[in-house]
PDB file of N, CA and C in Angstrom:
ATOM      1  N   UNK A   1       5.629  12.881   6.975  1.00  0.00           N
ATOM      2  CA  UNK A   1       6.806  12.083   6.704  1.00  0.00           C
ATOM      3  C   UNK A   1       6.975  11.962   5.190  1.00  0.00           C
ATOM      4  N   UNK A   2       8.220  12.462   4.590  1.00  0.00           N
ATOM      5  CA  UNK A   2       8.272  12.401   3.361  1.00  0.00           C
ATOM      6  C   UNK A   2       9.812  11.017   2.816  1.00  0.00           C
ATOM      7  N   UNK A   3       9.381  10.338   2.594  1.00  0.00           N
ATOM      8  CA  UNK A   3      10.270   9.279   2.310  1.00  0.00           C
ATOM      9  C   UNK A   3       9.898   8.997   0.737  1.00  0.00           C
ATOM     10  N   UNK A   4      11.367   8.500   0.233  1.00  0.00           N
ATOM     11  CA  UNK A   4      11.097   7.975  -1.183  1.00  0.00           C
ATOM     12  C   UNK A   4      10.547   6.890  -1.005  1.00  0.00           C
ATOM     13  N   UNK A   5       9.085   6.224  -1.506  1.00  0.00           N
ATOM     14  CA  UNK A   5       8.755   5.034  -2.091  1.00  0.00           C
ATOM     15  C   UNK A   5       9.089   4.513  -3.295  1.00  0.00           C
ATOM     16  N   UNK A   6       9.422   3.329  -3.055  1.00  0.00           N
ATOM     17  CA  UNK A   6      10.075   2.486  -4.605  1.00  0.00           C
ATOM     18  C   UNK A   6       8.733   1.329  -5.009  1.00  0.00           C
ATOM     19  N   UNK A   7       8.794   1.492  -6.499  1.00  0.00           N
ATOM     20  CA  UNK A   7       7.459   1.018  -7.021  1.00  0.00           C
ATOM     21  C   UNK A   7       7.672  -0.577  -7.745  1.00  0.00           C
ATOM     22  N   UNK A   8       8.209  -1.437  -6.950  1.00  0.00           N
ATOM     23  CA  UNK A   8       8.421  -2.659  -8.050  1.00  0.00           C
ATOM     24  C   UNK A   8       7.340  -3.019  -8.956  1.00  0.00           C
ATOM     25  N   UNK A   9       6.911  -2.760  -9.931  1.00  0.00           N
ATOM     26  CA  UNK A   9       5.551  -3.192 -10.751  1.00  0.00           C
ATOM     27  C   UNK A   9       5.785  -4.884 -11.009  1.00  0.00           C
ATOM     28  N   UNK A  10       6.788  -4.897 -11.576  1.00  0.00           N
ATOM     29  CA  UNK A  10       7.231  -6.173 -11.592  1.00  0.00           C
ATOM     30  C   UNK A  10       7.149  -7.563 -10.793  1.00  0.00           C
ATOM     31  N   UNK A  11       7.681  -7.320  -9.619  1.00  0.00           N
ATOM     32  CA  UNK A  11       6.746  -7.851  -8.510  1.00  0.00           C
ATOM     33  C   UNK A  11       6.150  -7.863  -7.670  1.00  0.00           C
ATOM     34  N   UNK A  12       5.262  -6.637  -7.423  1.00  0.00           N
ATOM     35  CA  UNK A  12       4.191  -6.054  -7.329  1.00  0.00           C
ATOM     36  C   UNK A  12       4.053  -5.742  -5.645  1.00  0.00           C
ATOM     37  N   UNK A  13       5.546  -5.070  -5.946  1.00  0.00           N
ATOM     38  CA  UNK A  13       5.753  -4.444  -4.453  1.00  0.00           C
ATOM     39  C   UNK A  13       6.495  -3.305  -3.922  1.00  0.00           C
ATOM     40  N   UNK A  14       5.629  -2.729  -3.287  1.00  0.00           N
ATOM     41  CA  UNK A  14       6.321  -1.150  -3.145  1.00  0.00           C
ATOM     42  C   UNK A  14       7.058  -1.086  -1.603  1.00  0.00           C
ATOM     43  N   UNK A  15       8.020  -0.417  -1.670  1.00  0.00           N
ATOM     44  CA  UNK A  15       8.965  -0.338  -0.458  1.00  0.00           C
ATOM     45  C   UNK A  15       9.165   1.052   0.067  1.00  0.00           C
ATOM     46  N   UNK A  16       9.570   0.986   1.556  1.00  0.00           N
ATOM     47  CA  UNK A  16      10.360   2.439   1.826  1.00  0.00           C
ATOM     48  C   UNK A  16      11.267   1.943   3.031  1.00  0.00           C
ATOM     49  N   UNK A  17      12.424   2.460   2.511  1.00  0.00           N
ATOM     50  CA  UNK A  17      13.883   2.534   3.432  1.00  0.00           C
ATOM     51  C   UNK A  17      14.132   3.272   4.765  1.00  0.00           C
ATOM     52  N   UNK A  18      13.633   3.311   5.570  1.00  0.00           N
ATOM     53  CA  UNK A  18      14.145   4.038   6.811  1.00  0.00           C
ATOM     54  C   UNK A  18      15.006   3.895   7.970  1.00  0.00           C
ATOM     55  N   UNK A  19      15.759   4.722   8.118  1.00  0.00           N
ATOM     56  CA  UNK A  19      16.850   4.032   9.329  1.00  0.00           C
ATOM     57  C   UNK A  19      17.201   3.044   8.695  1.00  0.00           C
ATOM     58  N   UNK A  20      17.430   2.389   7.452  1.00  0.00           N
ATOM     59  CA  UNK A  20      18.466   1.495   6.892  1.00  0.00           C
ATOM     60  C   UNK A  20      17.835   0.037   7.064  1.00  0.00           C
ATOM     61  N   UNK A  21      16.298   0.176   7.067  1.00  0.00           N
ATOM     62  CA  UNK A  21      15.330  -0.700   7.559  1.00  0.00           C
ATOM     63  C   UNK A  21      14.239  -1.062   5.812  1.00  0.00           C
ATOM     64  N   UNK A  22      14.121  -1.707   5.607  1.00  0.00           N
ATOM     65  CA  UNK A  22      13.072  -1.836   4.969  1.00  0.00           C
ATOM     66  C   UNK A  22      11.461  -2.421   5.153  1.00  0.00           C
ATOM     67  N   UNK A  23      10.247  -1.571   4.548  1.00  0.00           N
ATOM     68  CA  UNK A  23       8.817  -1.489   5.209  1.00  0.00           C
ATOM     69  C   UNK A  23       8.501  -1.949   3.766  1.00  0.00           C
ATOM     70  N   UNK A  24       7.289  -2.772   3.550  1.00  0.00           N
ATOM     71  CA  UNK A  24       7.122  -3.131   2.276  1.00  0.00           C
ATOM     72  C   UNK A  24       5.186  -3.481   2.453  1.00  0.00           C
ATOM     73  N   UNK A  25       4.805  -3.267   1.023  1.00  0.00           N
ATOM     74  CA  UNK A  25       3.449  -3.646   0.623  1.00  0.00           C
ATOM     75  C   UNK A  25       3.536  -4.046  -0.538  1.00  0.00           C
ATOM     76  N   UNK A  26       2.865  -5.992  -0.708  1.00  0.00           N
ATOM     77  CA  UNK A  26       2.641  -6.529  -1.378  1.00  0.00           C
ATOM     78  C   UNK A  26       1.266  -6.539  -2.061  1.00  0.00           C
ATOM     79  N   UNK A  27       1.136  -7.018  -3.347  1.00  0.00           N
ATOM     80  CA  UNK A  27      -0.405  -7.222  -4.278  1.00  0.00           C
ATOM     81  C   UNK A  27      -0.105  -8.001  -5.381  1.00  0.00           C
ATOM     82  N   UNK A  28      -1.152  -8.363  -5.480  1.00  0.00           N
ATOM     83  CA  UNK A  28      -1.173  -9.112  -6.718  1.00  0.00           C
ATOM     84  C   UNK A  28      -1.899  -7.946  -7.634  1.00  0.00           C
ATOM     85  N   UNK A  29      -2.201  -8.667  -8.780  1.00  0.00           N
ATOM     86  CA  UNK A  29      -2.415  -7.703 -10.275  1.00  0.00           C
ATOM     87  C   UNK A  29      -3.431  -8.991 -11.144  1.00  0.00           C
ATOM     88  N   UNK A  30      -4.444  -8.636 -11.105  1.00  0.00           N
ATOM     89  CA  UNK A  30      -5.193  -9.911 -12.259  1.00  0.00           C
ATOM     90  C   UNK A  30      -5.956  -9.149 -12.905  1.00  0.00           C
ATOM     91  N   UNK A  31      -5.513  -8.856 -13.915  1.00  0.00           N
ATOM     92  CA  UNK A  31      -6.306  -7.632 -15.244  1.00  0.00           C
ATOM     93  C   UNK A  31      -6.190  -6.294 -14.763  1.00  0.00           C
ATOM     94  N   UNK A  32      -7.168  -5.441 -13.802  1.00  0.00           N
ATOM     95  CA  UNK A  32      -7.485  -4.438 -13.085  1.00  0.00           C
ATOM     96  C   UNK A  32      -7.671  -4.813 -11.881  1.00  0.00           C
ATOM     97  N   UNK A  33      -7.599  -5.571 -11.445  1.00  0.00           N
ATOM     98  CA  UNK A  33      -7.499  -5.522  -9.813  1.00  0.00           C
ATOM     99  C   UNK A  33      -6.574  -5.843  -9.269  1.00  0.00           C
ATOM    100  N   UNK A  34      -5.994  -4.978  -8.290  1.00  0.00           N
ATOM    101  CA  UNK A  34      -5.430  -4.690  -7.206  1.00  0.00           C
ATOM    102  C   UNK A  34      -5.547  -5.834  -6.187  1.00  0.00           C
ATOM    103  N   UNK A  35      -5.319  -6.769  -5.723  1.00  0.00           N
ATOM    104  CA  UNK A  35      -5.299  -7.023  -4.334  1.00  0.00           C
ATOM    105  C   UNK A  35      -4.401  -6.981  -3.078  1.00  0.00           C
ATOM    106  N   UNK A  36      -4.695  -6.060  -2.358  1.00  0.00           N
ATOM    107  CA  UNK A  36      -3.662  -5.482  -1.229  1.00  0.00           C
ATOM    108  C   UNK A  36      -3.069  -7.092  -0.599  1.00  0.00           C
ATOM    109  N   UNK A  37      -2.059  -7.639  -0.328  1.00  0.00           N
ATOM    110  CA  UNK A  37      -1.803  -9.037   0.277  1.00  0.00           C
ATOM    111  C   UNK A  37      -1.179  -8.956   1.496  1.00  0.00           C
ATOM    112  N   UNK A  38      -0.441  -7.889   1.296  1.00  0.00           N
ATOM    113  CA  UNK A  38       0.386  -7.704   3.111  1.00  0.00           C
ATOM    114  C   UNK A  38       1.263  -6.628   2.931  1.00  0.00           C
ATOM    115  N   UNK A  39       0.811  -5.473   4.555  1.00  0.00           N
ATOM    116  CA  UNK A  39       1.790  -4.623   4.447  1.00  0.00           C
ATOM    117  C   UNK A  39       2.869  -5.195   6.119  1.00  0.00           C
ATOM    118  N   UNK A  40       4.011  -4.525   5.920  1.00  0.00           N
ATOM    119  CA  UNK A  40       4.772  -4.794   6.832  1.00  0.00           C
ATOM    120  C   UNK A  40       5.500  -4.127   7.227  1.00  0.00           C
ATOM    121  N   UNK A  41       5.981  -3.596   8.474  1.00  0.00           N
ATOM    122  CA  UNK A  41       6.656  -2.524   8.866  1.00  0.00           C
ATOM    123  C   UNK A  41       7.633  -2.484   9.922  1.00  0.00           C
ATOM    124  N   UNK A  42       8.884  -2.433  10.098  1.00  0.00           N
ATOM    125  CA  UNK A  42       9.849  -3.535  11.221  1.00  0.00           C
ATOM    126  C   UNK A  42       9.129  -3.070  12.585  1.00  0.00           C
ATOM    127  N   UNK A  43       9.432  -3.338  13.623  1.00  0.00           N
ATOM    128  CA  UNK A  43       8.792  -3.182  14.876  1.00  0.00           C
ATOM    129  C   UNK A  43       9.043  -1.963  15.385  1.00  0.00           C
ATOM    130  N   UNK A  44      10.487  -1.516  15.384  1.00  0.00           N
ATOM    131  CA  UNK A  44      11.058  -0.300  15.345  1.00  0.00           C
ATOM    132  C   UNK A  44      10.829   0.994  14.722  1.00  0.00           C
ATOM    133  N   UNK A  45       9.688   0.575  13.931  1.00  0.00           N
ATOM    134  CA  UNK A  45       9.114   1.255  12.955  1.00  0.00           C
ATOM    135  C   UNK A  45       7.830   2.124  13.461  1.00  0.00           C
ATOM    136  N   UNK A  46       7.539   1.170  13.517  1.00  0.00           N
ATOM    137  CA  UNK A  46       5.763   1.547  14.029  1.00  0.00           C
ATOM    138  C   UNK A  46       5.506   2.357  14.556  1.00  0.00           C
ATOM    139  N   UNK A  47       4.435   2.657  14.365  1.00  0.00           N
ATOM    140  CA  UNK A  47       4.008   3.949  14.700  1.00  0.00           C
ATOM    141  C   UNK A  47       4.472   5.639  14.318  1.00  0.00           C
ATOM    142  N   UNK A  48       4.803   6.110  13.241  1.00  0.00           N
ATOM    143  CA  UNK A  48       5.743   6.530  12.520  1.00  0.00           C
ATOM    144  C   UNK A  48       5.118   6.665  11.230  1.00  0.00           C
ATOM    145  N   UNK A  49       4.168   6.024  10.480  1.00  0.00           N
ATOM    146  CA  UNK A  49       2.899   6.238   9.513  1.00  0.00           C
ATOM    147  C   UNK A  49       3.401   5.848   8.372  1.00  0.00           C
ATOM    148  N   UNK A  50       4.355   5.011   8.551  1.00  0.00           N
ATOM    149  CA  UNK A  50       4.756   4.296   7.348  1.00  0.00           C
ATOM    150  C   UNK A  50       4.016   3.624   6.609  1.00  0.00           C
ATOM    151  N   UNK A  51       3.008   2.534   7.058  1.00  0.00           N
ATOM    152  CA  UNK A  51       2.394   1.876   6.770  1.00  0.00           C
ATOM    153  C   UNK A  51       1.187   2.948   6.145  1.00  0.00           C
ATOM    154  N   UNK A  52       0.764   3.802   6.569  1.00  0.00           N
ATOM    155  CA  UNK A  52      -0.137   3.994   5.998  1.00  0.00           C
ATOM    156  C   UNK A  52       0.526   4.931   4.309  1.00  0.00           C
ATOM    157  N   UNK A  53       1.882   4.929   4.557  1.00  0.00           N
ATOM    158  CA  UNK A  53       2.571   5.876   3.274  1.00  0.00           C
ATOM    159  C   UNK A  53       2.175   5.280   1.988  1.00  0.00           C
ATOM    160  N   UNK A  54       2.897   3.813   2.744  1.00  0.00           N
ATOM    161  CA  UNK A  54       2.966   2.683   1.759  1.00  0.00           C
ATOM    162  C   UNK A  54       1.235   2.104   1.106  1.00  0.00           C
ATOM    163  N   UNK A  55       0.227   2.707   2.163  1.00  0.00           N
ATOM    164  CA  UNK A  55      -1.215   2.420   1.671  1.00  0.00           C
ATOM    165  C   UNK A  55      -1.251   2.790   0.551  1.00  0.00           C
ATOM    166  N   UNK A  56      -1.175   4.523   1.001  1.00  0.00           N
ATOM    167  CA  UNK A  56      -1.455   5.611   0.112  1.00  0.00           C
ATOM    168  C   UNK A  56      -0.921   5.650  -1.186  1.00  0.00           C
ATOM    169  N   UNK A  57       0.130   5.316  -1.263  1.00  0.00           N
ATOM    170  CA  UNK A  57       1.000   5.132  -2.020  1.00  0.00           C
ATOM    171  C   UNK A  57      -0.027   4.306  -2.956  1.00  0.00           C
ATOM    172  N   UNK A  58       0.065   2.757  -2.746  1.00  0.00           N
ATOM    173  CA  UNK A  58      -0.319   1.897  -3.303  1.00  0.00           C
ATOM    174  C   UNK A  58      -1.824   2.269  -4.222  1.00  0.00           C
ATOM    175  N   UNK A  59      -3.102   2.574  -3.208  1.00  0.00           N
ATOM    176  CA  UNK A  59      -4.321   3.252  -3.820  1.00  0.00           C
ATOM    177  C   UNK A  59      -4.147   4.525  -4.882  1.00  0.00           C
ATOM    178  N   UNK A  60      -3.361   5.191  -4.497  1.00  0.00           N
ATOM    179  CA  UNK A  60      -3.251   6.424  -5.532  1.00  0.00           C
ATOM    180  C   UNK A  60      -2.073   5.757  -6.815  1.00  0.00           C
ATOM    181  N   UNK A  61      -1.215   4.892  -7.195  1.00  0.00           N
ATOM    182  CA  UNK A  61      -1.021   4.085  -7.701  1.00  0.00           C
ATOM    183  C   UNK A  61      -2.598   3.349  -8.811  1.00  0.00           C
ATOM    184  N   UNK A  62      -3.150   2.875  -8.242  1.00  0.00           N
ATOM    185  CA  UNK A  62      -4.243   2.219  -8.426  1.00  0.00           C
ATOM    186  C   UNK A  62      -5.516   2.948  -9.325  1.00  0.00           C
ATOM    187  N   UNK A  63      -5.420   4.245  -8.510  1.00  0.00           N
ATOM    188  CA  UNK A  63      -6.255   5.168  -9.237  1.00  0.00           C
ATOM    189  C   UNK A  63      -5.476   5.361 -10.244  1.00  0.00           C
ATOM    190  N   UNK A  64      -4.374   6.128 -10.239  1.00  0.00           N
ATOM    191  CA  UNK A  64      -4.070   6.788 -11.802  1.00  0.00           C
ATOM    192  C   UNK A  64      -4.078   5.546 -13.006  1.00  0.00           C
ATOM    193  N   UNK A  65      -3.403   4.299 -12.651  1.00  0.00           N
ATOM    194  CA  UNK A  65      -4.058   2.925 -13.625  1.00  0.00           C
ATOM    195  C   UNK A  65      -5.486   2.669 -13.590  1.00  0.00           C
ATOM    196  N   UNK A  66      -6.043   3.359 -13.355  1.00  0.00           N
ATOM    197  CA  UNK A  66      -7.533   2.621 -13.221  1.00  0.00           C
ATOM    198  C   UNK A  66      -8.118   1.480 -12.768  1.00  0.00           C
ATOM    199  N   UNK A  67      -7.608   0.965 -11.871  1.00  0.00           N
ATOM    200  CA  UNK A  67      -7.589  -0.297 -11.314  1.00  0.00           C
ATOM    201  C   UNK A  67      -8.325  -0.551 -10.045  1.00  0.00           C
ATOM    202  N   UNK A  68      -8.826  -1.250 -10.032  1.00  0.00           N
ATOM    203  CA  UNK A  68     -10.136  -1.708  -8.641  1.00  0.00           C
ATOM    204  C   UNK A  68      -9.210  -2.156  -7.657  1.00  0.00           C
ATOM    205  N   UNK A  69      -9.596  -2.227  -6.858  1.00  0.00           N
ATOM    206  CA  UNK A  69      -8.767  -2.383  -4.824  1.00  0.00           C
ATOM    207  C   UNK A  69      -9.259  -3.341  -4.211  1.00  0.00           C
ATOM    208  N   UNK A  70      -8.547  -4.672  -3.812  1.00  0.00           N
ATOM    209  CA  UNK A  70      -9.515  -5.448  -3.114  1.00  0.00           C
ATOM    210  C   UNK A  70      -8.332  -5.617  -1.868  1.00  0.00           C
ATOM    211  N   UNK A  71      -8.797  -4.865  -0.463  1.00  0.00           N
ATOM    212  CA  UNK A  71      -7.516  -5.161   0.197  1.00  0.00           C
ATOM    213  C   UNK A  71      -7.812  -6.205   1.408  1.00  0.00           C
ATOM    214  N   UNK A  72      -7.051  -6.753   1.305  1.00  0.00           N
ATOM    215  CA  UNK A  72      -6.952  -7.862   2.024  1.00  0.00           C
ATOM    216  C   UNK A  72      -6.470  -8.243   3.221  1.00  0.00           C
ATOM    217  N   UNK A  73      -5.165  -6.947   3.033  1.00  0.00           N
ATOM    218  CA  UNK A  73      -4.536  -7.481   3.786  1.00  0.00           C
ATOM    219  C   UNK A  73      -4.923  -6.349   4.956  1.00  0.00           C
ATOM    220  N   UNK A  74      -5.085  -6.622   6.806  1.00  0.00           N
ATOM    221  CA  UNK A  74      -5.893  -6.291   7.541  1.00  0.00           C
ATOM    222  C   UNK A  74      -5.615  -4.538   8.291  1.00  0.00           C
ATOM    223  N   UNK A  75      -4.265  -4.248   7.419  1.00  0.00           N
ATOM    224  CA  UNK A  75      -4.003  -3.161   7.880  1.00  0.00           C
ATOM    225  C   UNK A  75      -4.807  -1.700   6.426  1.00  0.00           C
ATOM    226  N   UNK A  76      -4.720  -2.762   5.308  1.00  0.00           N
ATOM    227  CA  UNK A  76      -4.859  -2.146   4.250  1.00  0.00           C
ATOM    228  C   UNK A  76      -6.826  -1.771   4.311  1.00  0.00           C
ATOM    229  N   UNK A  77      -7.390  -2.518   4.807  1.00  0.00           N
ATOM    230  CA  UNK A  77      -8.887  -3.399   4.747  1.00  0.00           C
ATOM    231  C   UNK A  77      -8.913  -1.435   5.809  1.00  0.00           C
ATOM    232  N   UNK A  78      -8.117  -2.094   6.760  1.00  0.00           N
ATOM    233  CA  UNK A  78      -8.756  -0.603   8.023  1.00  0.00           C
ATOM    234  C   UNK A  78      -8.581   0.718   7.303  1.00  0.00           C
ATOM    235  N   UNK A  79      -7.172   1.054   6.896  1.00  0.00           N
ATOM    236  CA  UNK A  79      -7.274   2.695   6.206  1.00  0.00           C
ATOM    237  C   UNK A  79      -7.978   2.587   5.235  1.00  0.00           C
ATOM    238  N   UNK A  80      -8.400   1.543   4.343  1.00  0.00           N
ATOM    239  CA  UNK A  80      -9.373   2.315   3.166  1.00  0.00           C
ATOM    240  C   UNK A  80     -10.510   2.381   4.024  1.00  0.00           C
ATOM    241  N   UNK A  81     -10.955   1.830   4.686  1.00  0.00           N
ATOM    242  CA  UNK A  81     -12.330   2.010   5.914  1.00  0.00           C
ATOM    243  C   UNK A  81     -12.612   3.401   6.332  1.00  0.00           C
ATOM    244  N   UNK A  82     -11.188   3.709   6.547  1.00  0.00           N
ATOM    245  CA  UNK A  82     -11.022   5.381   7.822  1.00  0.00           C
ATOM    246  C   UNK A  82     -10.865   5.995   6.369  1.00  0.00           C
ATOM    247  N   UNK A  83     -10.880   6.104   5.183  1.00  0.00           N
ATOM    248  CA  UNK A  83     -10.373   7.159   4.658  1.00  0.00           C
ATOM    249  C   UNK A  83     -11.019   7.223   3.225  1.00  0.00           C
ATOM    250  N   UNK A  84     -12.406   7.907   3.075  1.00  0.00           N
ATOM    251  CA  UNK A  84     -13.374   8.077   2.292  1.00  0.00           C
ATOM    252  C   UNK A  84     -13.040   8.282   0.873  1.00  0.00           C
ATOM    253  N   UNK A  85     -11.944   8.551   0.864  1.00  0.00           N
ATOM    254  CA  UNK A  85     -11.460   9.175  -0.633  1.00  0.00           C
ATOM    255  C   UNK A  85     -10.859   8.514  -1.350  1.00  0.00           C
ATOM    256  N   UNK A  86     -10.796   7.212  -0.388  1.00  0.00           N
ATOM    257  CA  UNK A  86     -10.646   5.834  -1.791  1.00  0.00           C
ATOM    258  C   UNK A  86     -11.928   4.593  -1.962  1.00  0.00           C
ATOM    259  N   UNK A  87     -13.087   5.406  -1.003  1.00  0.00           N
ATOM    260  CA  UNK A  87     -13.709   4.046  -1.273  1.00  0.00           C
ATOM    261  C   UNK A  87     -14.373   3.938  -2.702  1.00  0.00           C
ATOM    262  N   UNK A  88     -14.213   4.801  -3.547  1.00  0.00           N
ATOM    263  CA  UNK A  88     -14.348   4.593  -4.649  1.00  0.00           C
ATOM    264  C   UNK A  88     -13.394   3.173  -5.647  1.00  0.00           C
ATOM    265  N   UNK A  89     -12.828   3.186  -4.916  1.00  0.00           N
ATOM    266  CA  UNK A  89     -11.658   2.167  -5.985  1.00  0.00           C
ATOM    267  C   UNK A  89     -12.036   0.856  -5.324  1.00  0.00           C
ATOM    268  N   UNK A  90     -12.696   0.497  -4.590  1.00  0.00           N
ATOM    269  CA  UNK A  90     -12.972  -1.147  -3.986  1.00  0.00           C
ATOM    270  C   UNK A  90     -14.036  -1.909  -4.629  1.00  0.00           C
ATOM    271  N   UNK A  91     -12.934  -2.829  -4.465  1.00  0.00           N
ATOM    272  CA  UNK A  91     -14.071  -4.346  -5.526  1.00  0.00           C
ATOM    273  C   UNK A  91     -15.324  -4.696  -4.391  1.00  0.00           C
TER     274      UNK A  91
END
């Protein structure tokens, strides 16, 4: 699935538009760390791998700033779990 993600740095939230729907992942920012706070994805959505776009997104984000990962939030906590190639970036 290739969708544009939008990067609010500002308030520290990245989005993607589908079907005229919006899917979003929140974090906070305190020096270098990352904390994942909540991803969300409409119901209609699901299942469809959005959520994990918006992970990916977010961690590879994280890496190129150099920034540590503390995710929190319970969808974010599971794919860095399943997916070895970021457990490098966790607080």
């Amino acid at each position: 699935m290739n969708h544009v993600l939008e990067h609010d740095t500002l308030n520290h939230r990245i989005t993607c538009v589908v079907d005229g729907l919006t899917s979003v992942l929140d974090y906070t920012l305190a020096d270098t760390l990352m904390t994942i706070t909540h991803t969300e994805v409409p119901p209609v959505l699901r299942g469809r791998g959005i959520a994990a776009e918006l992970t990916r997104f977010a961690l590879d984000a994280a890496r190129r700033e150099g920034w540590r990962v503390r995710p929190r939030c319970s969808y974010a906590d599971a794919f860095t779990r399943a997916h070895a190639e970021y457990q490098d970036l966790l607080a």
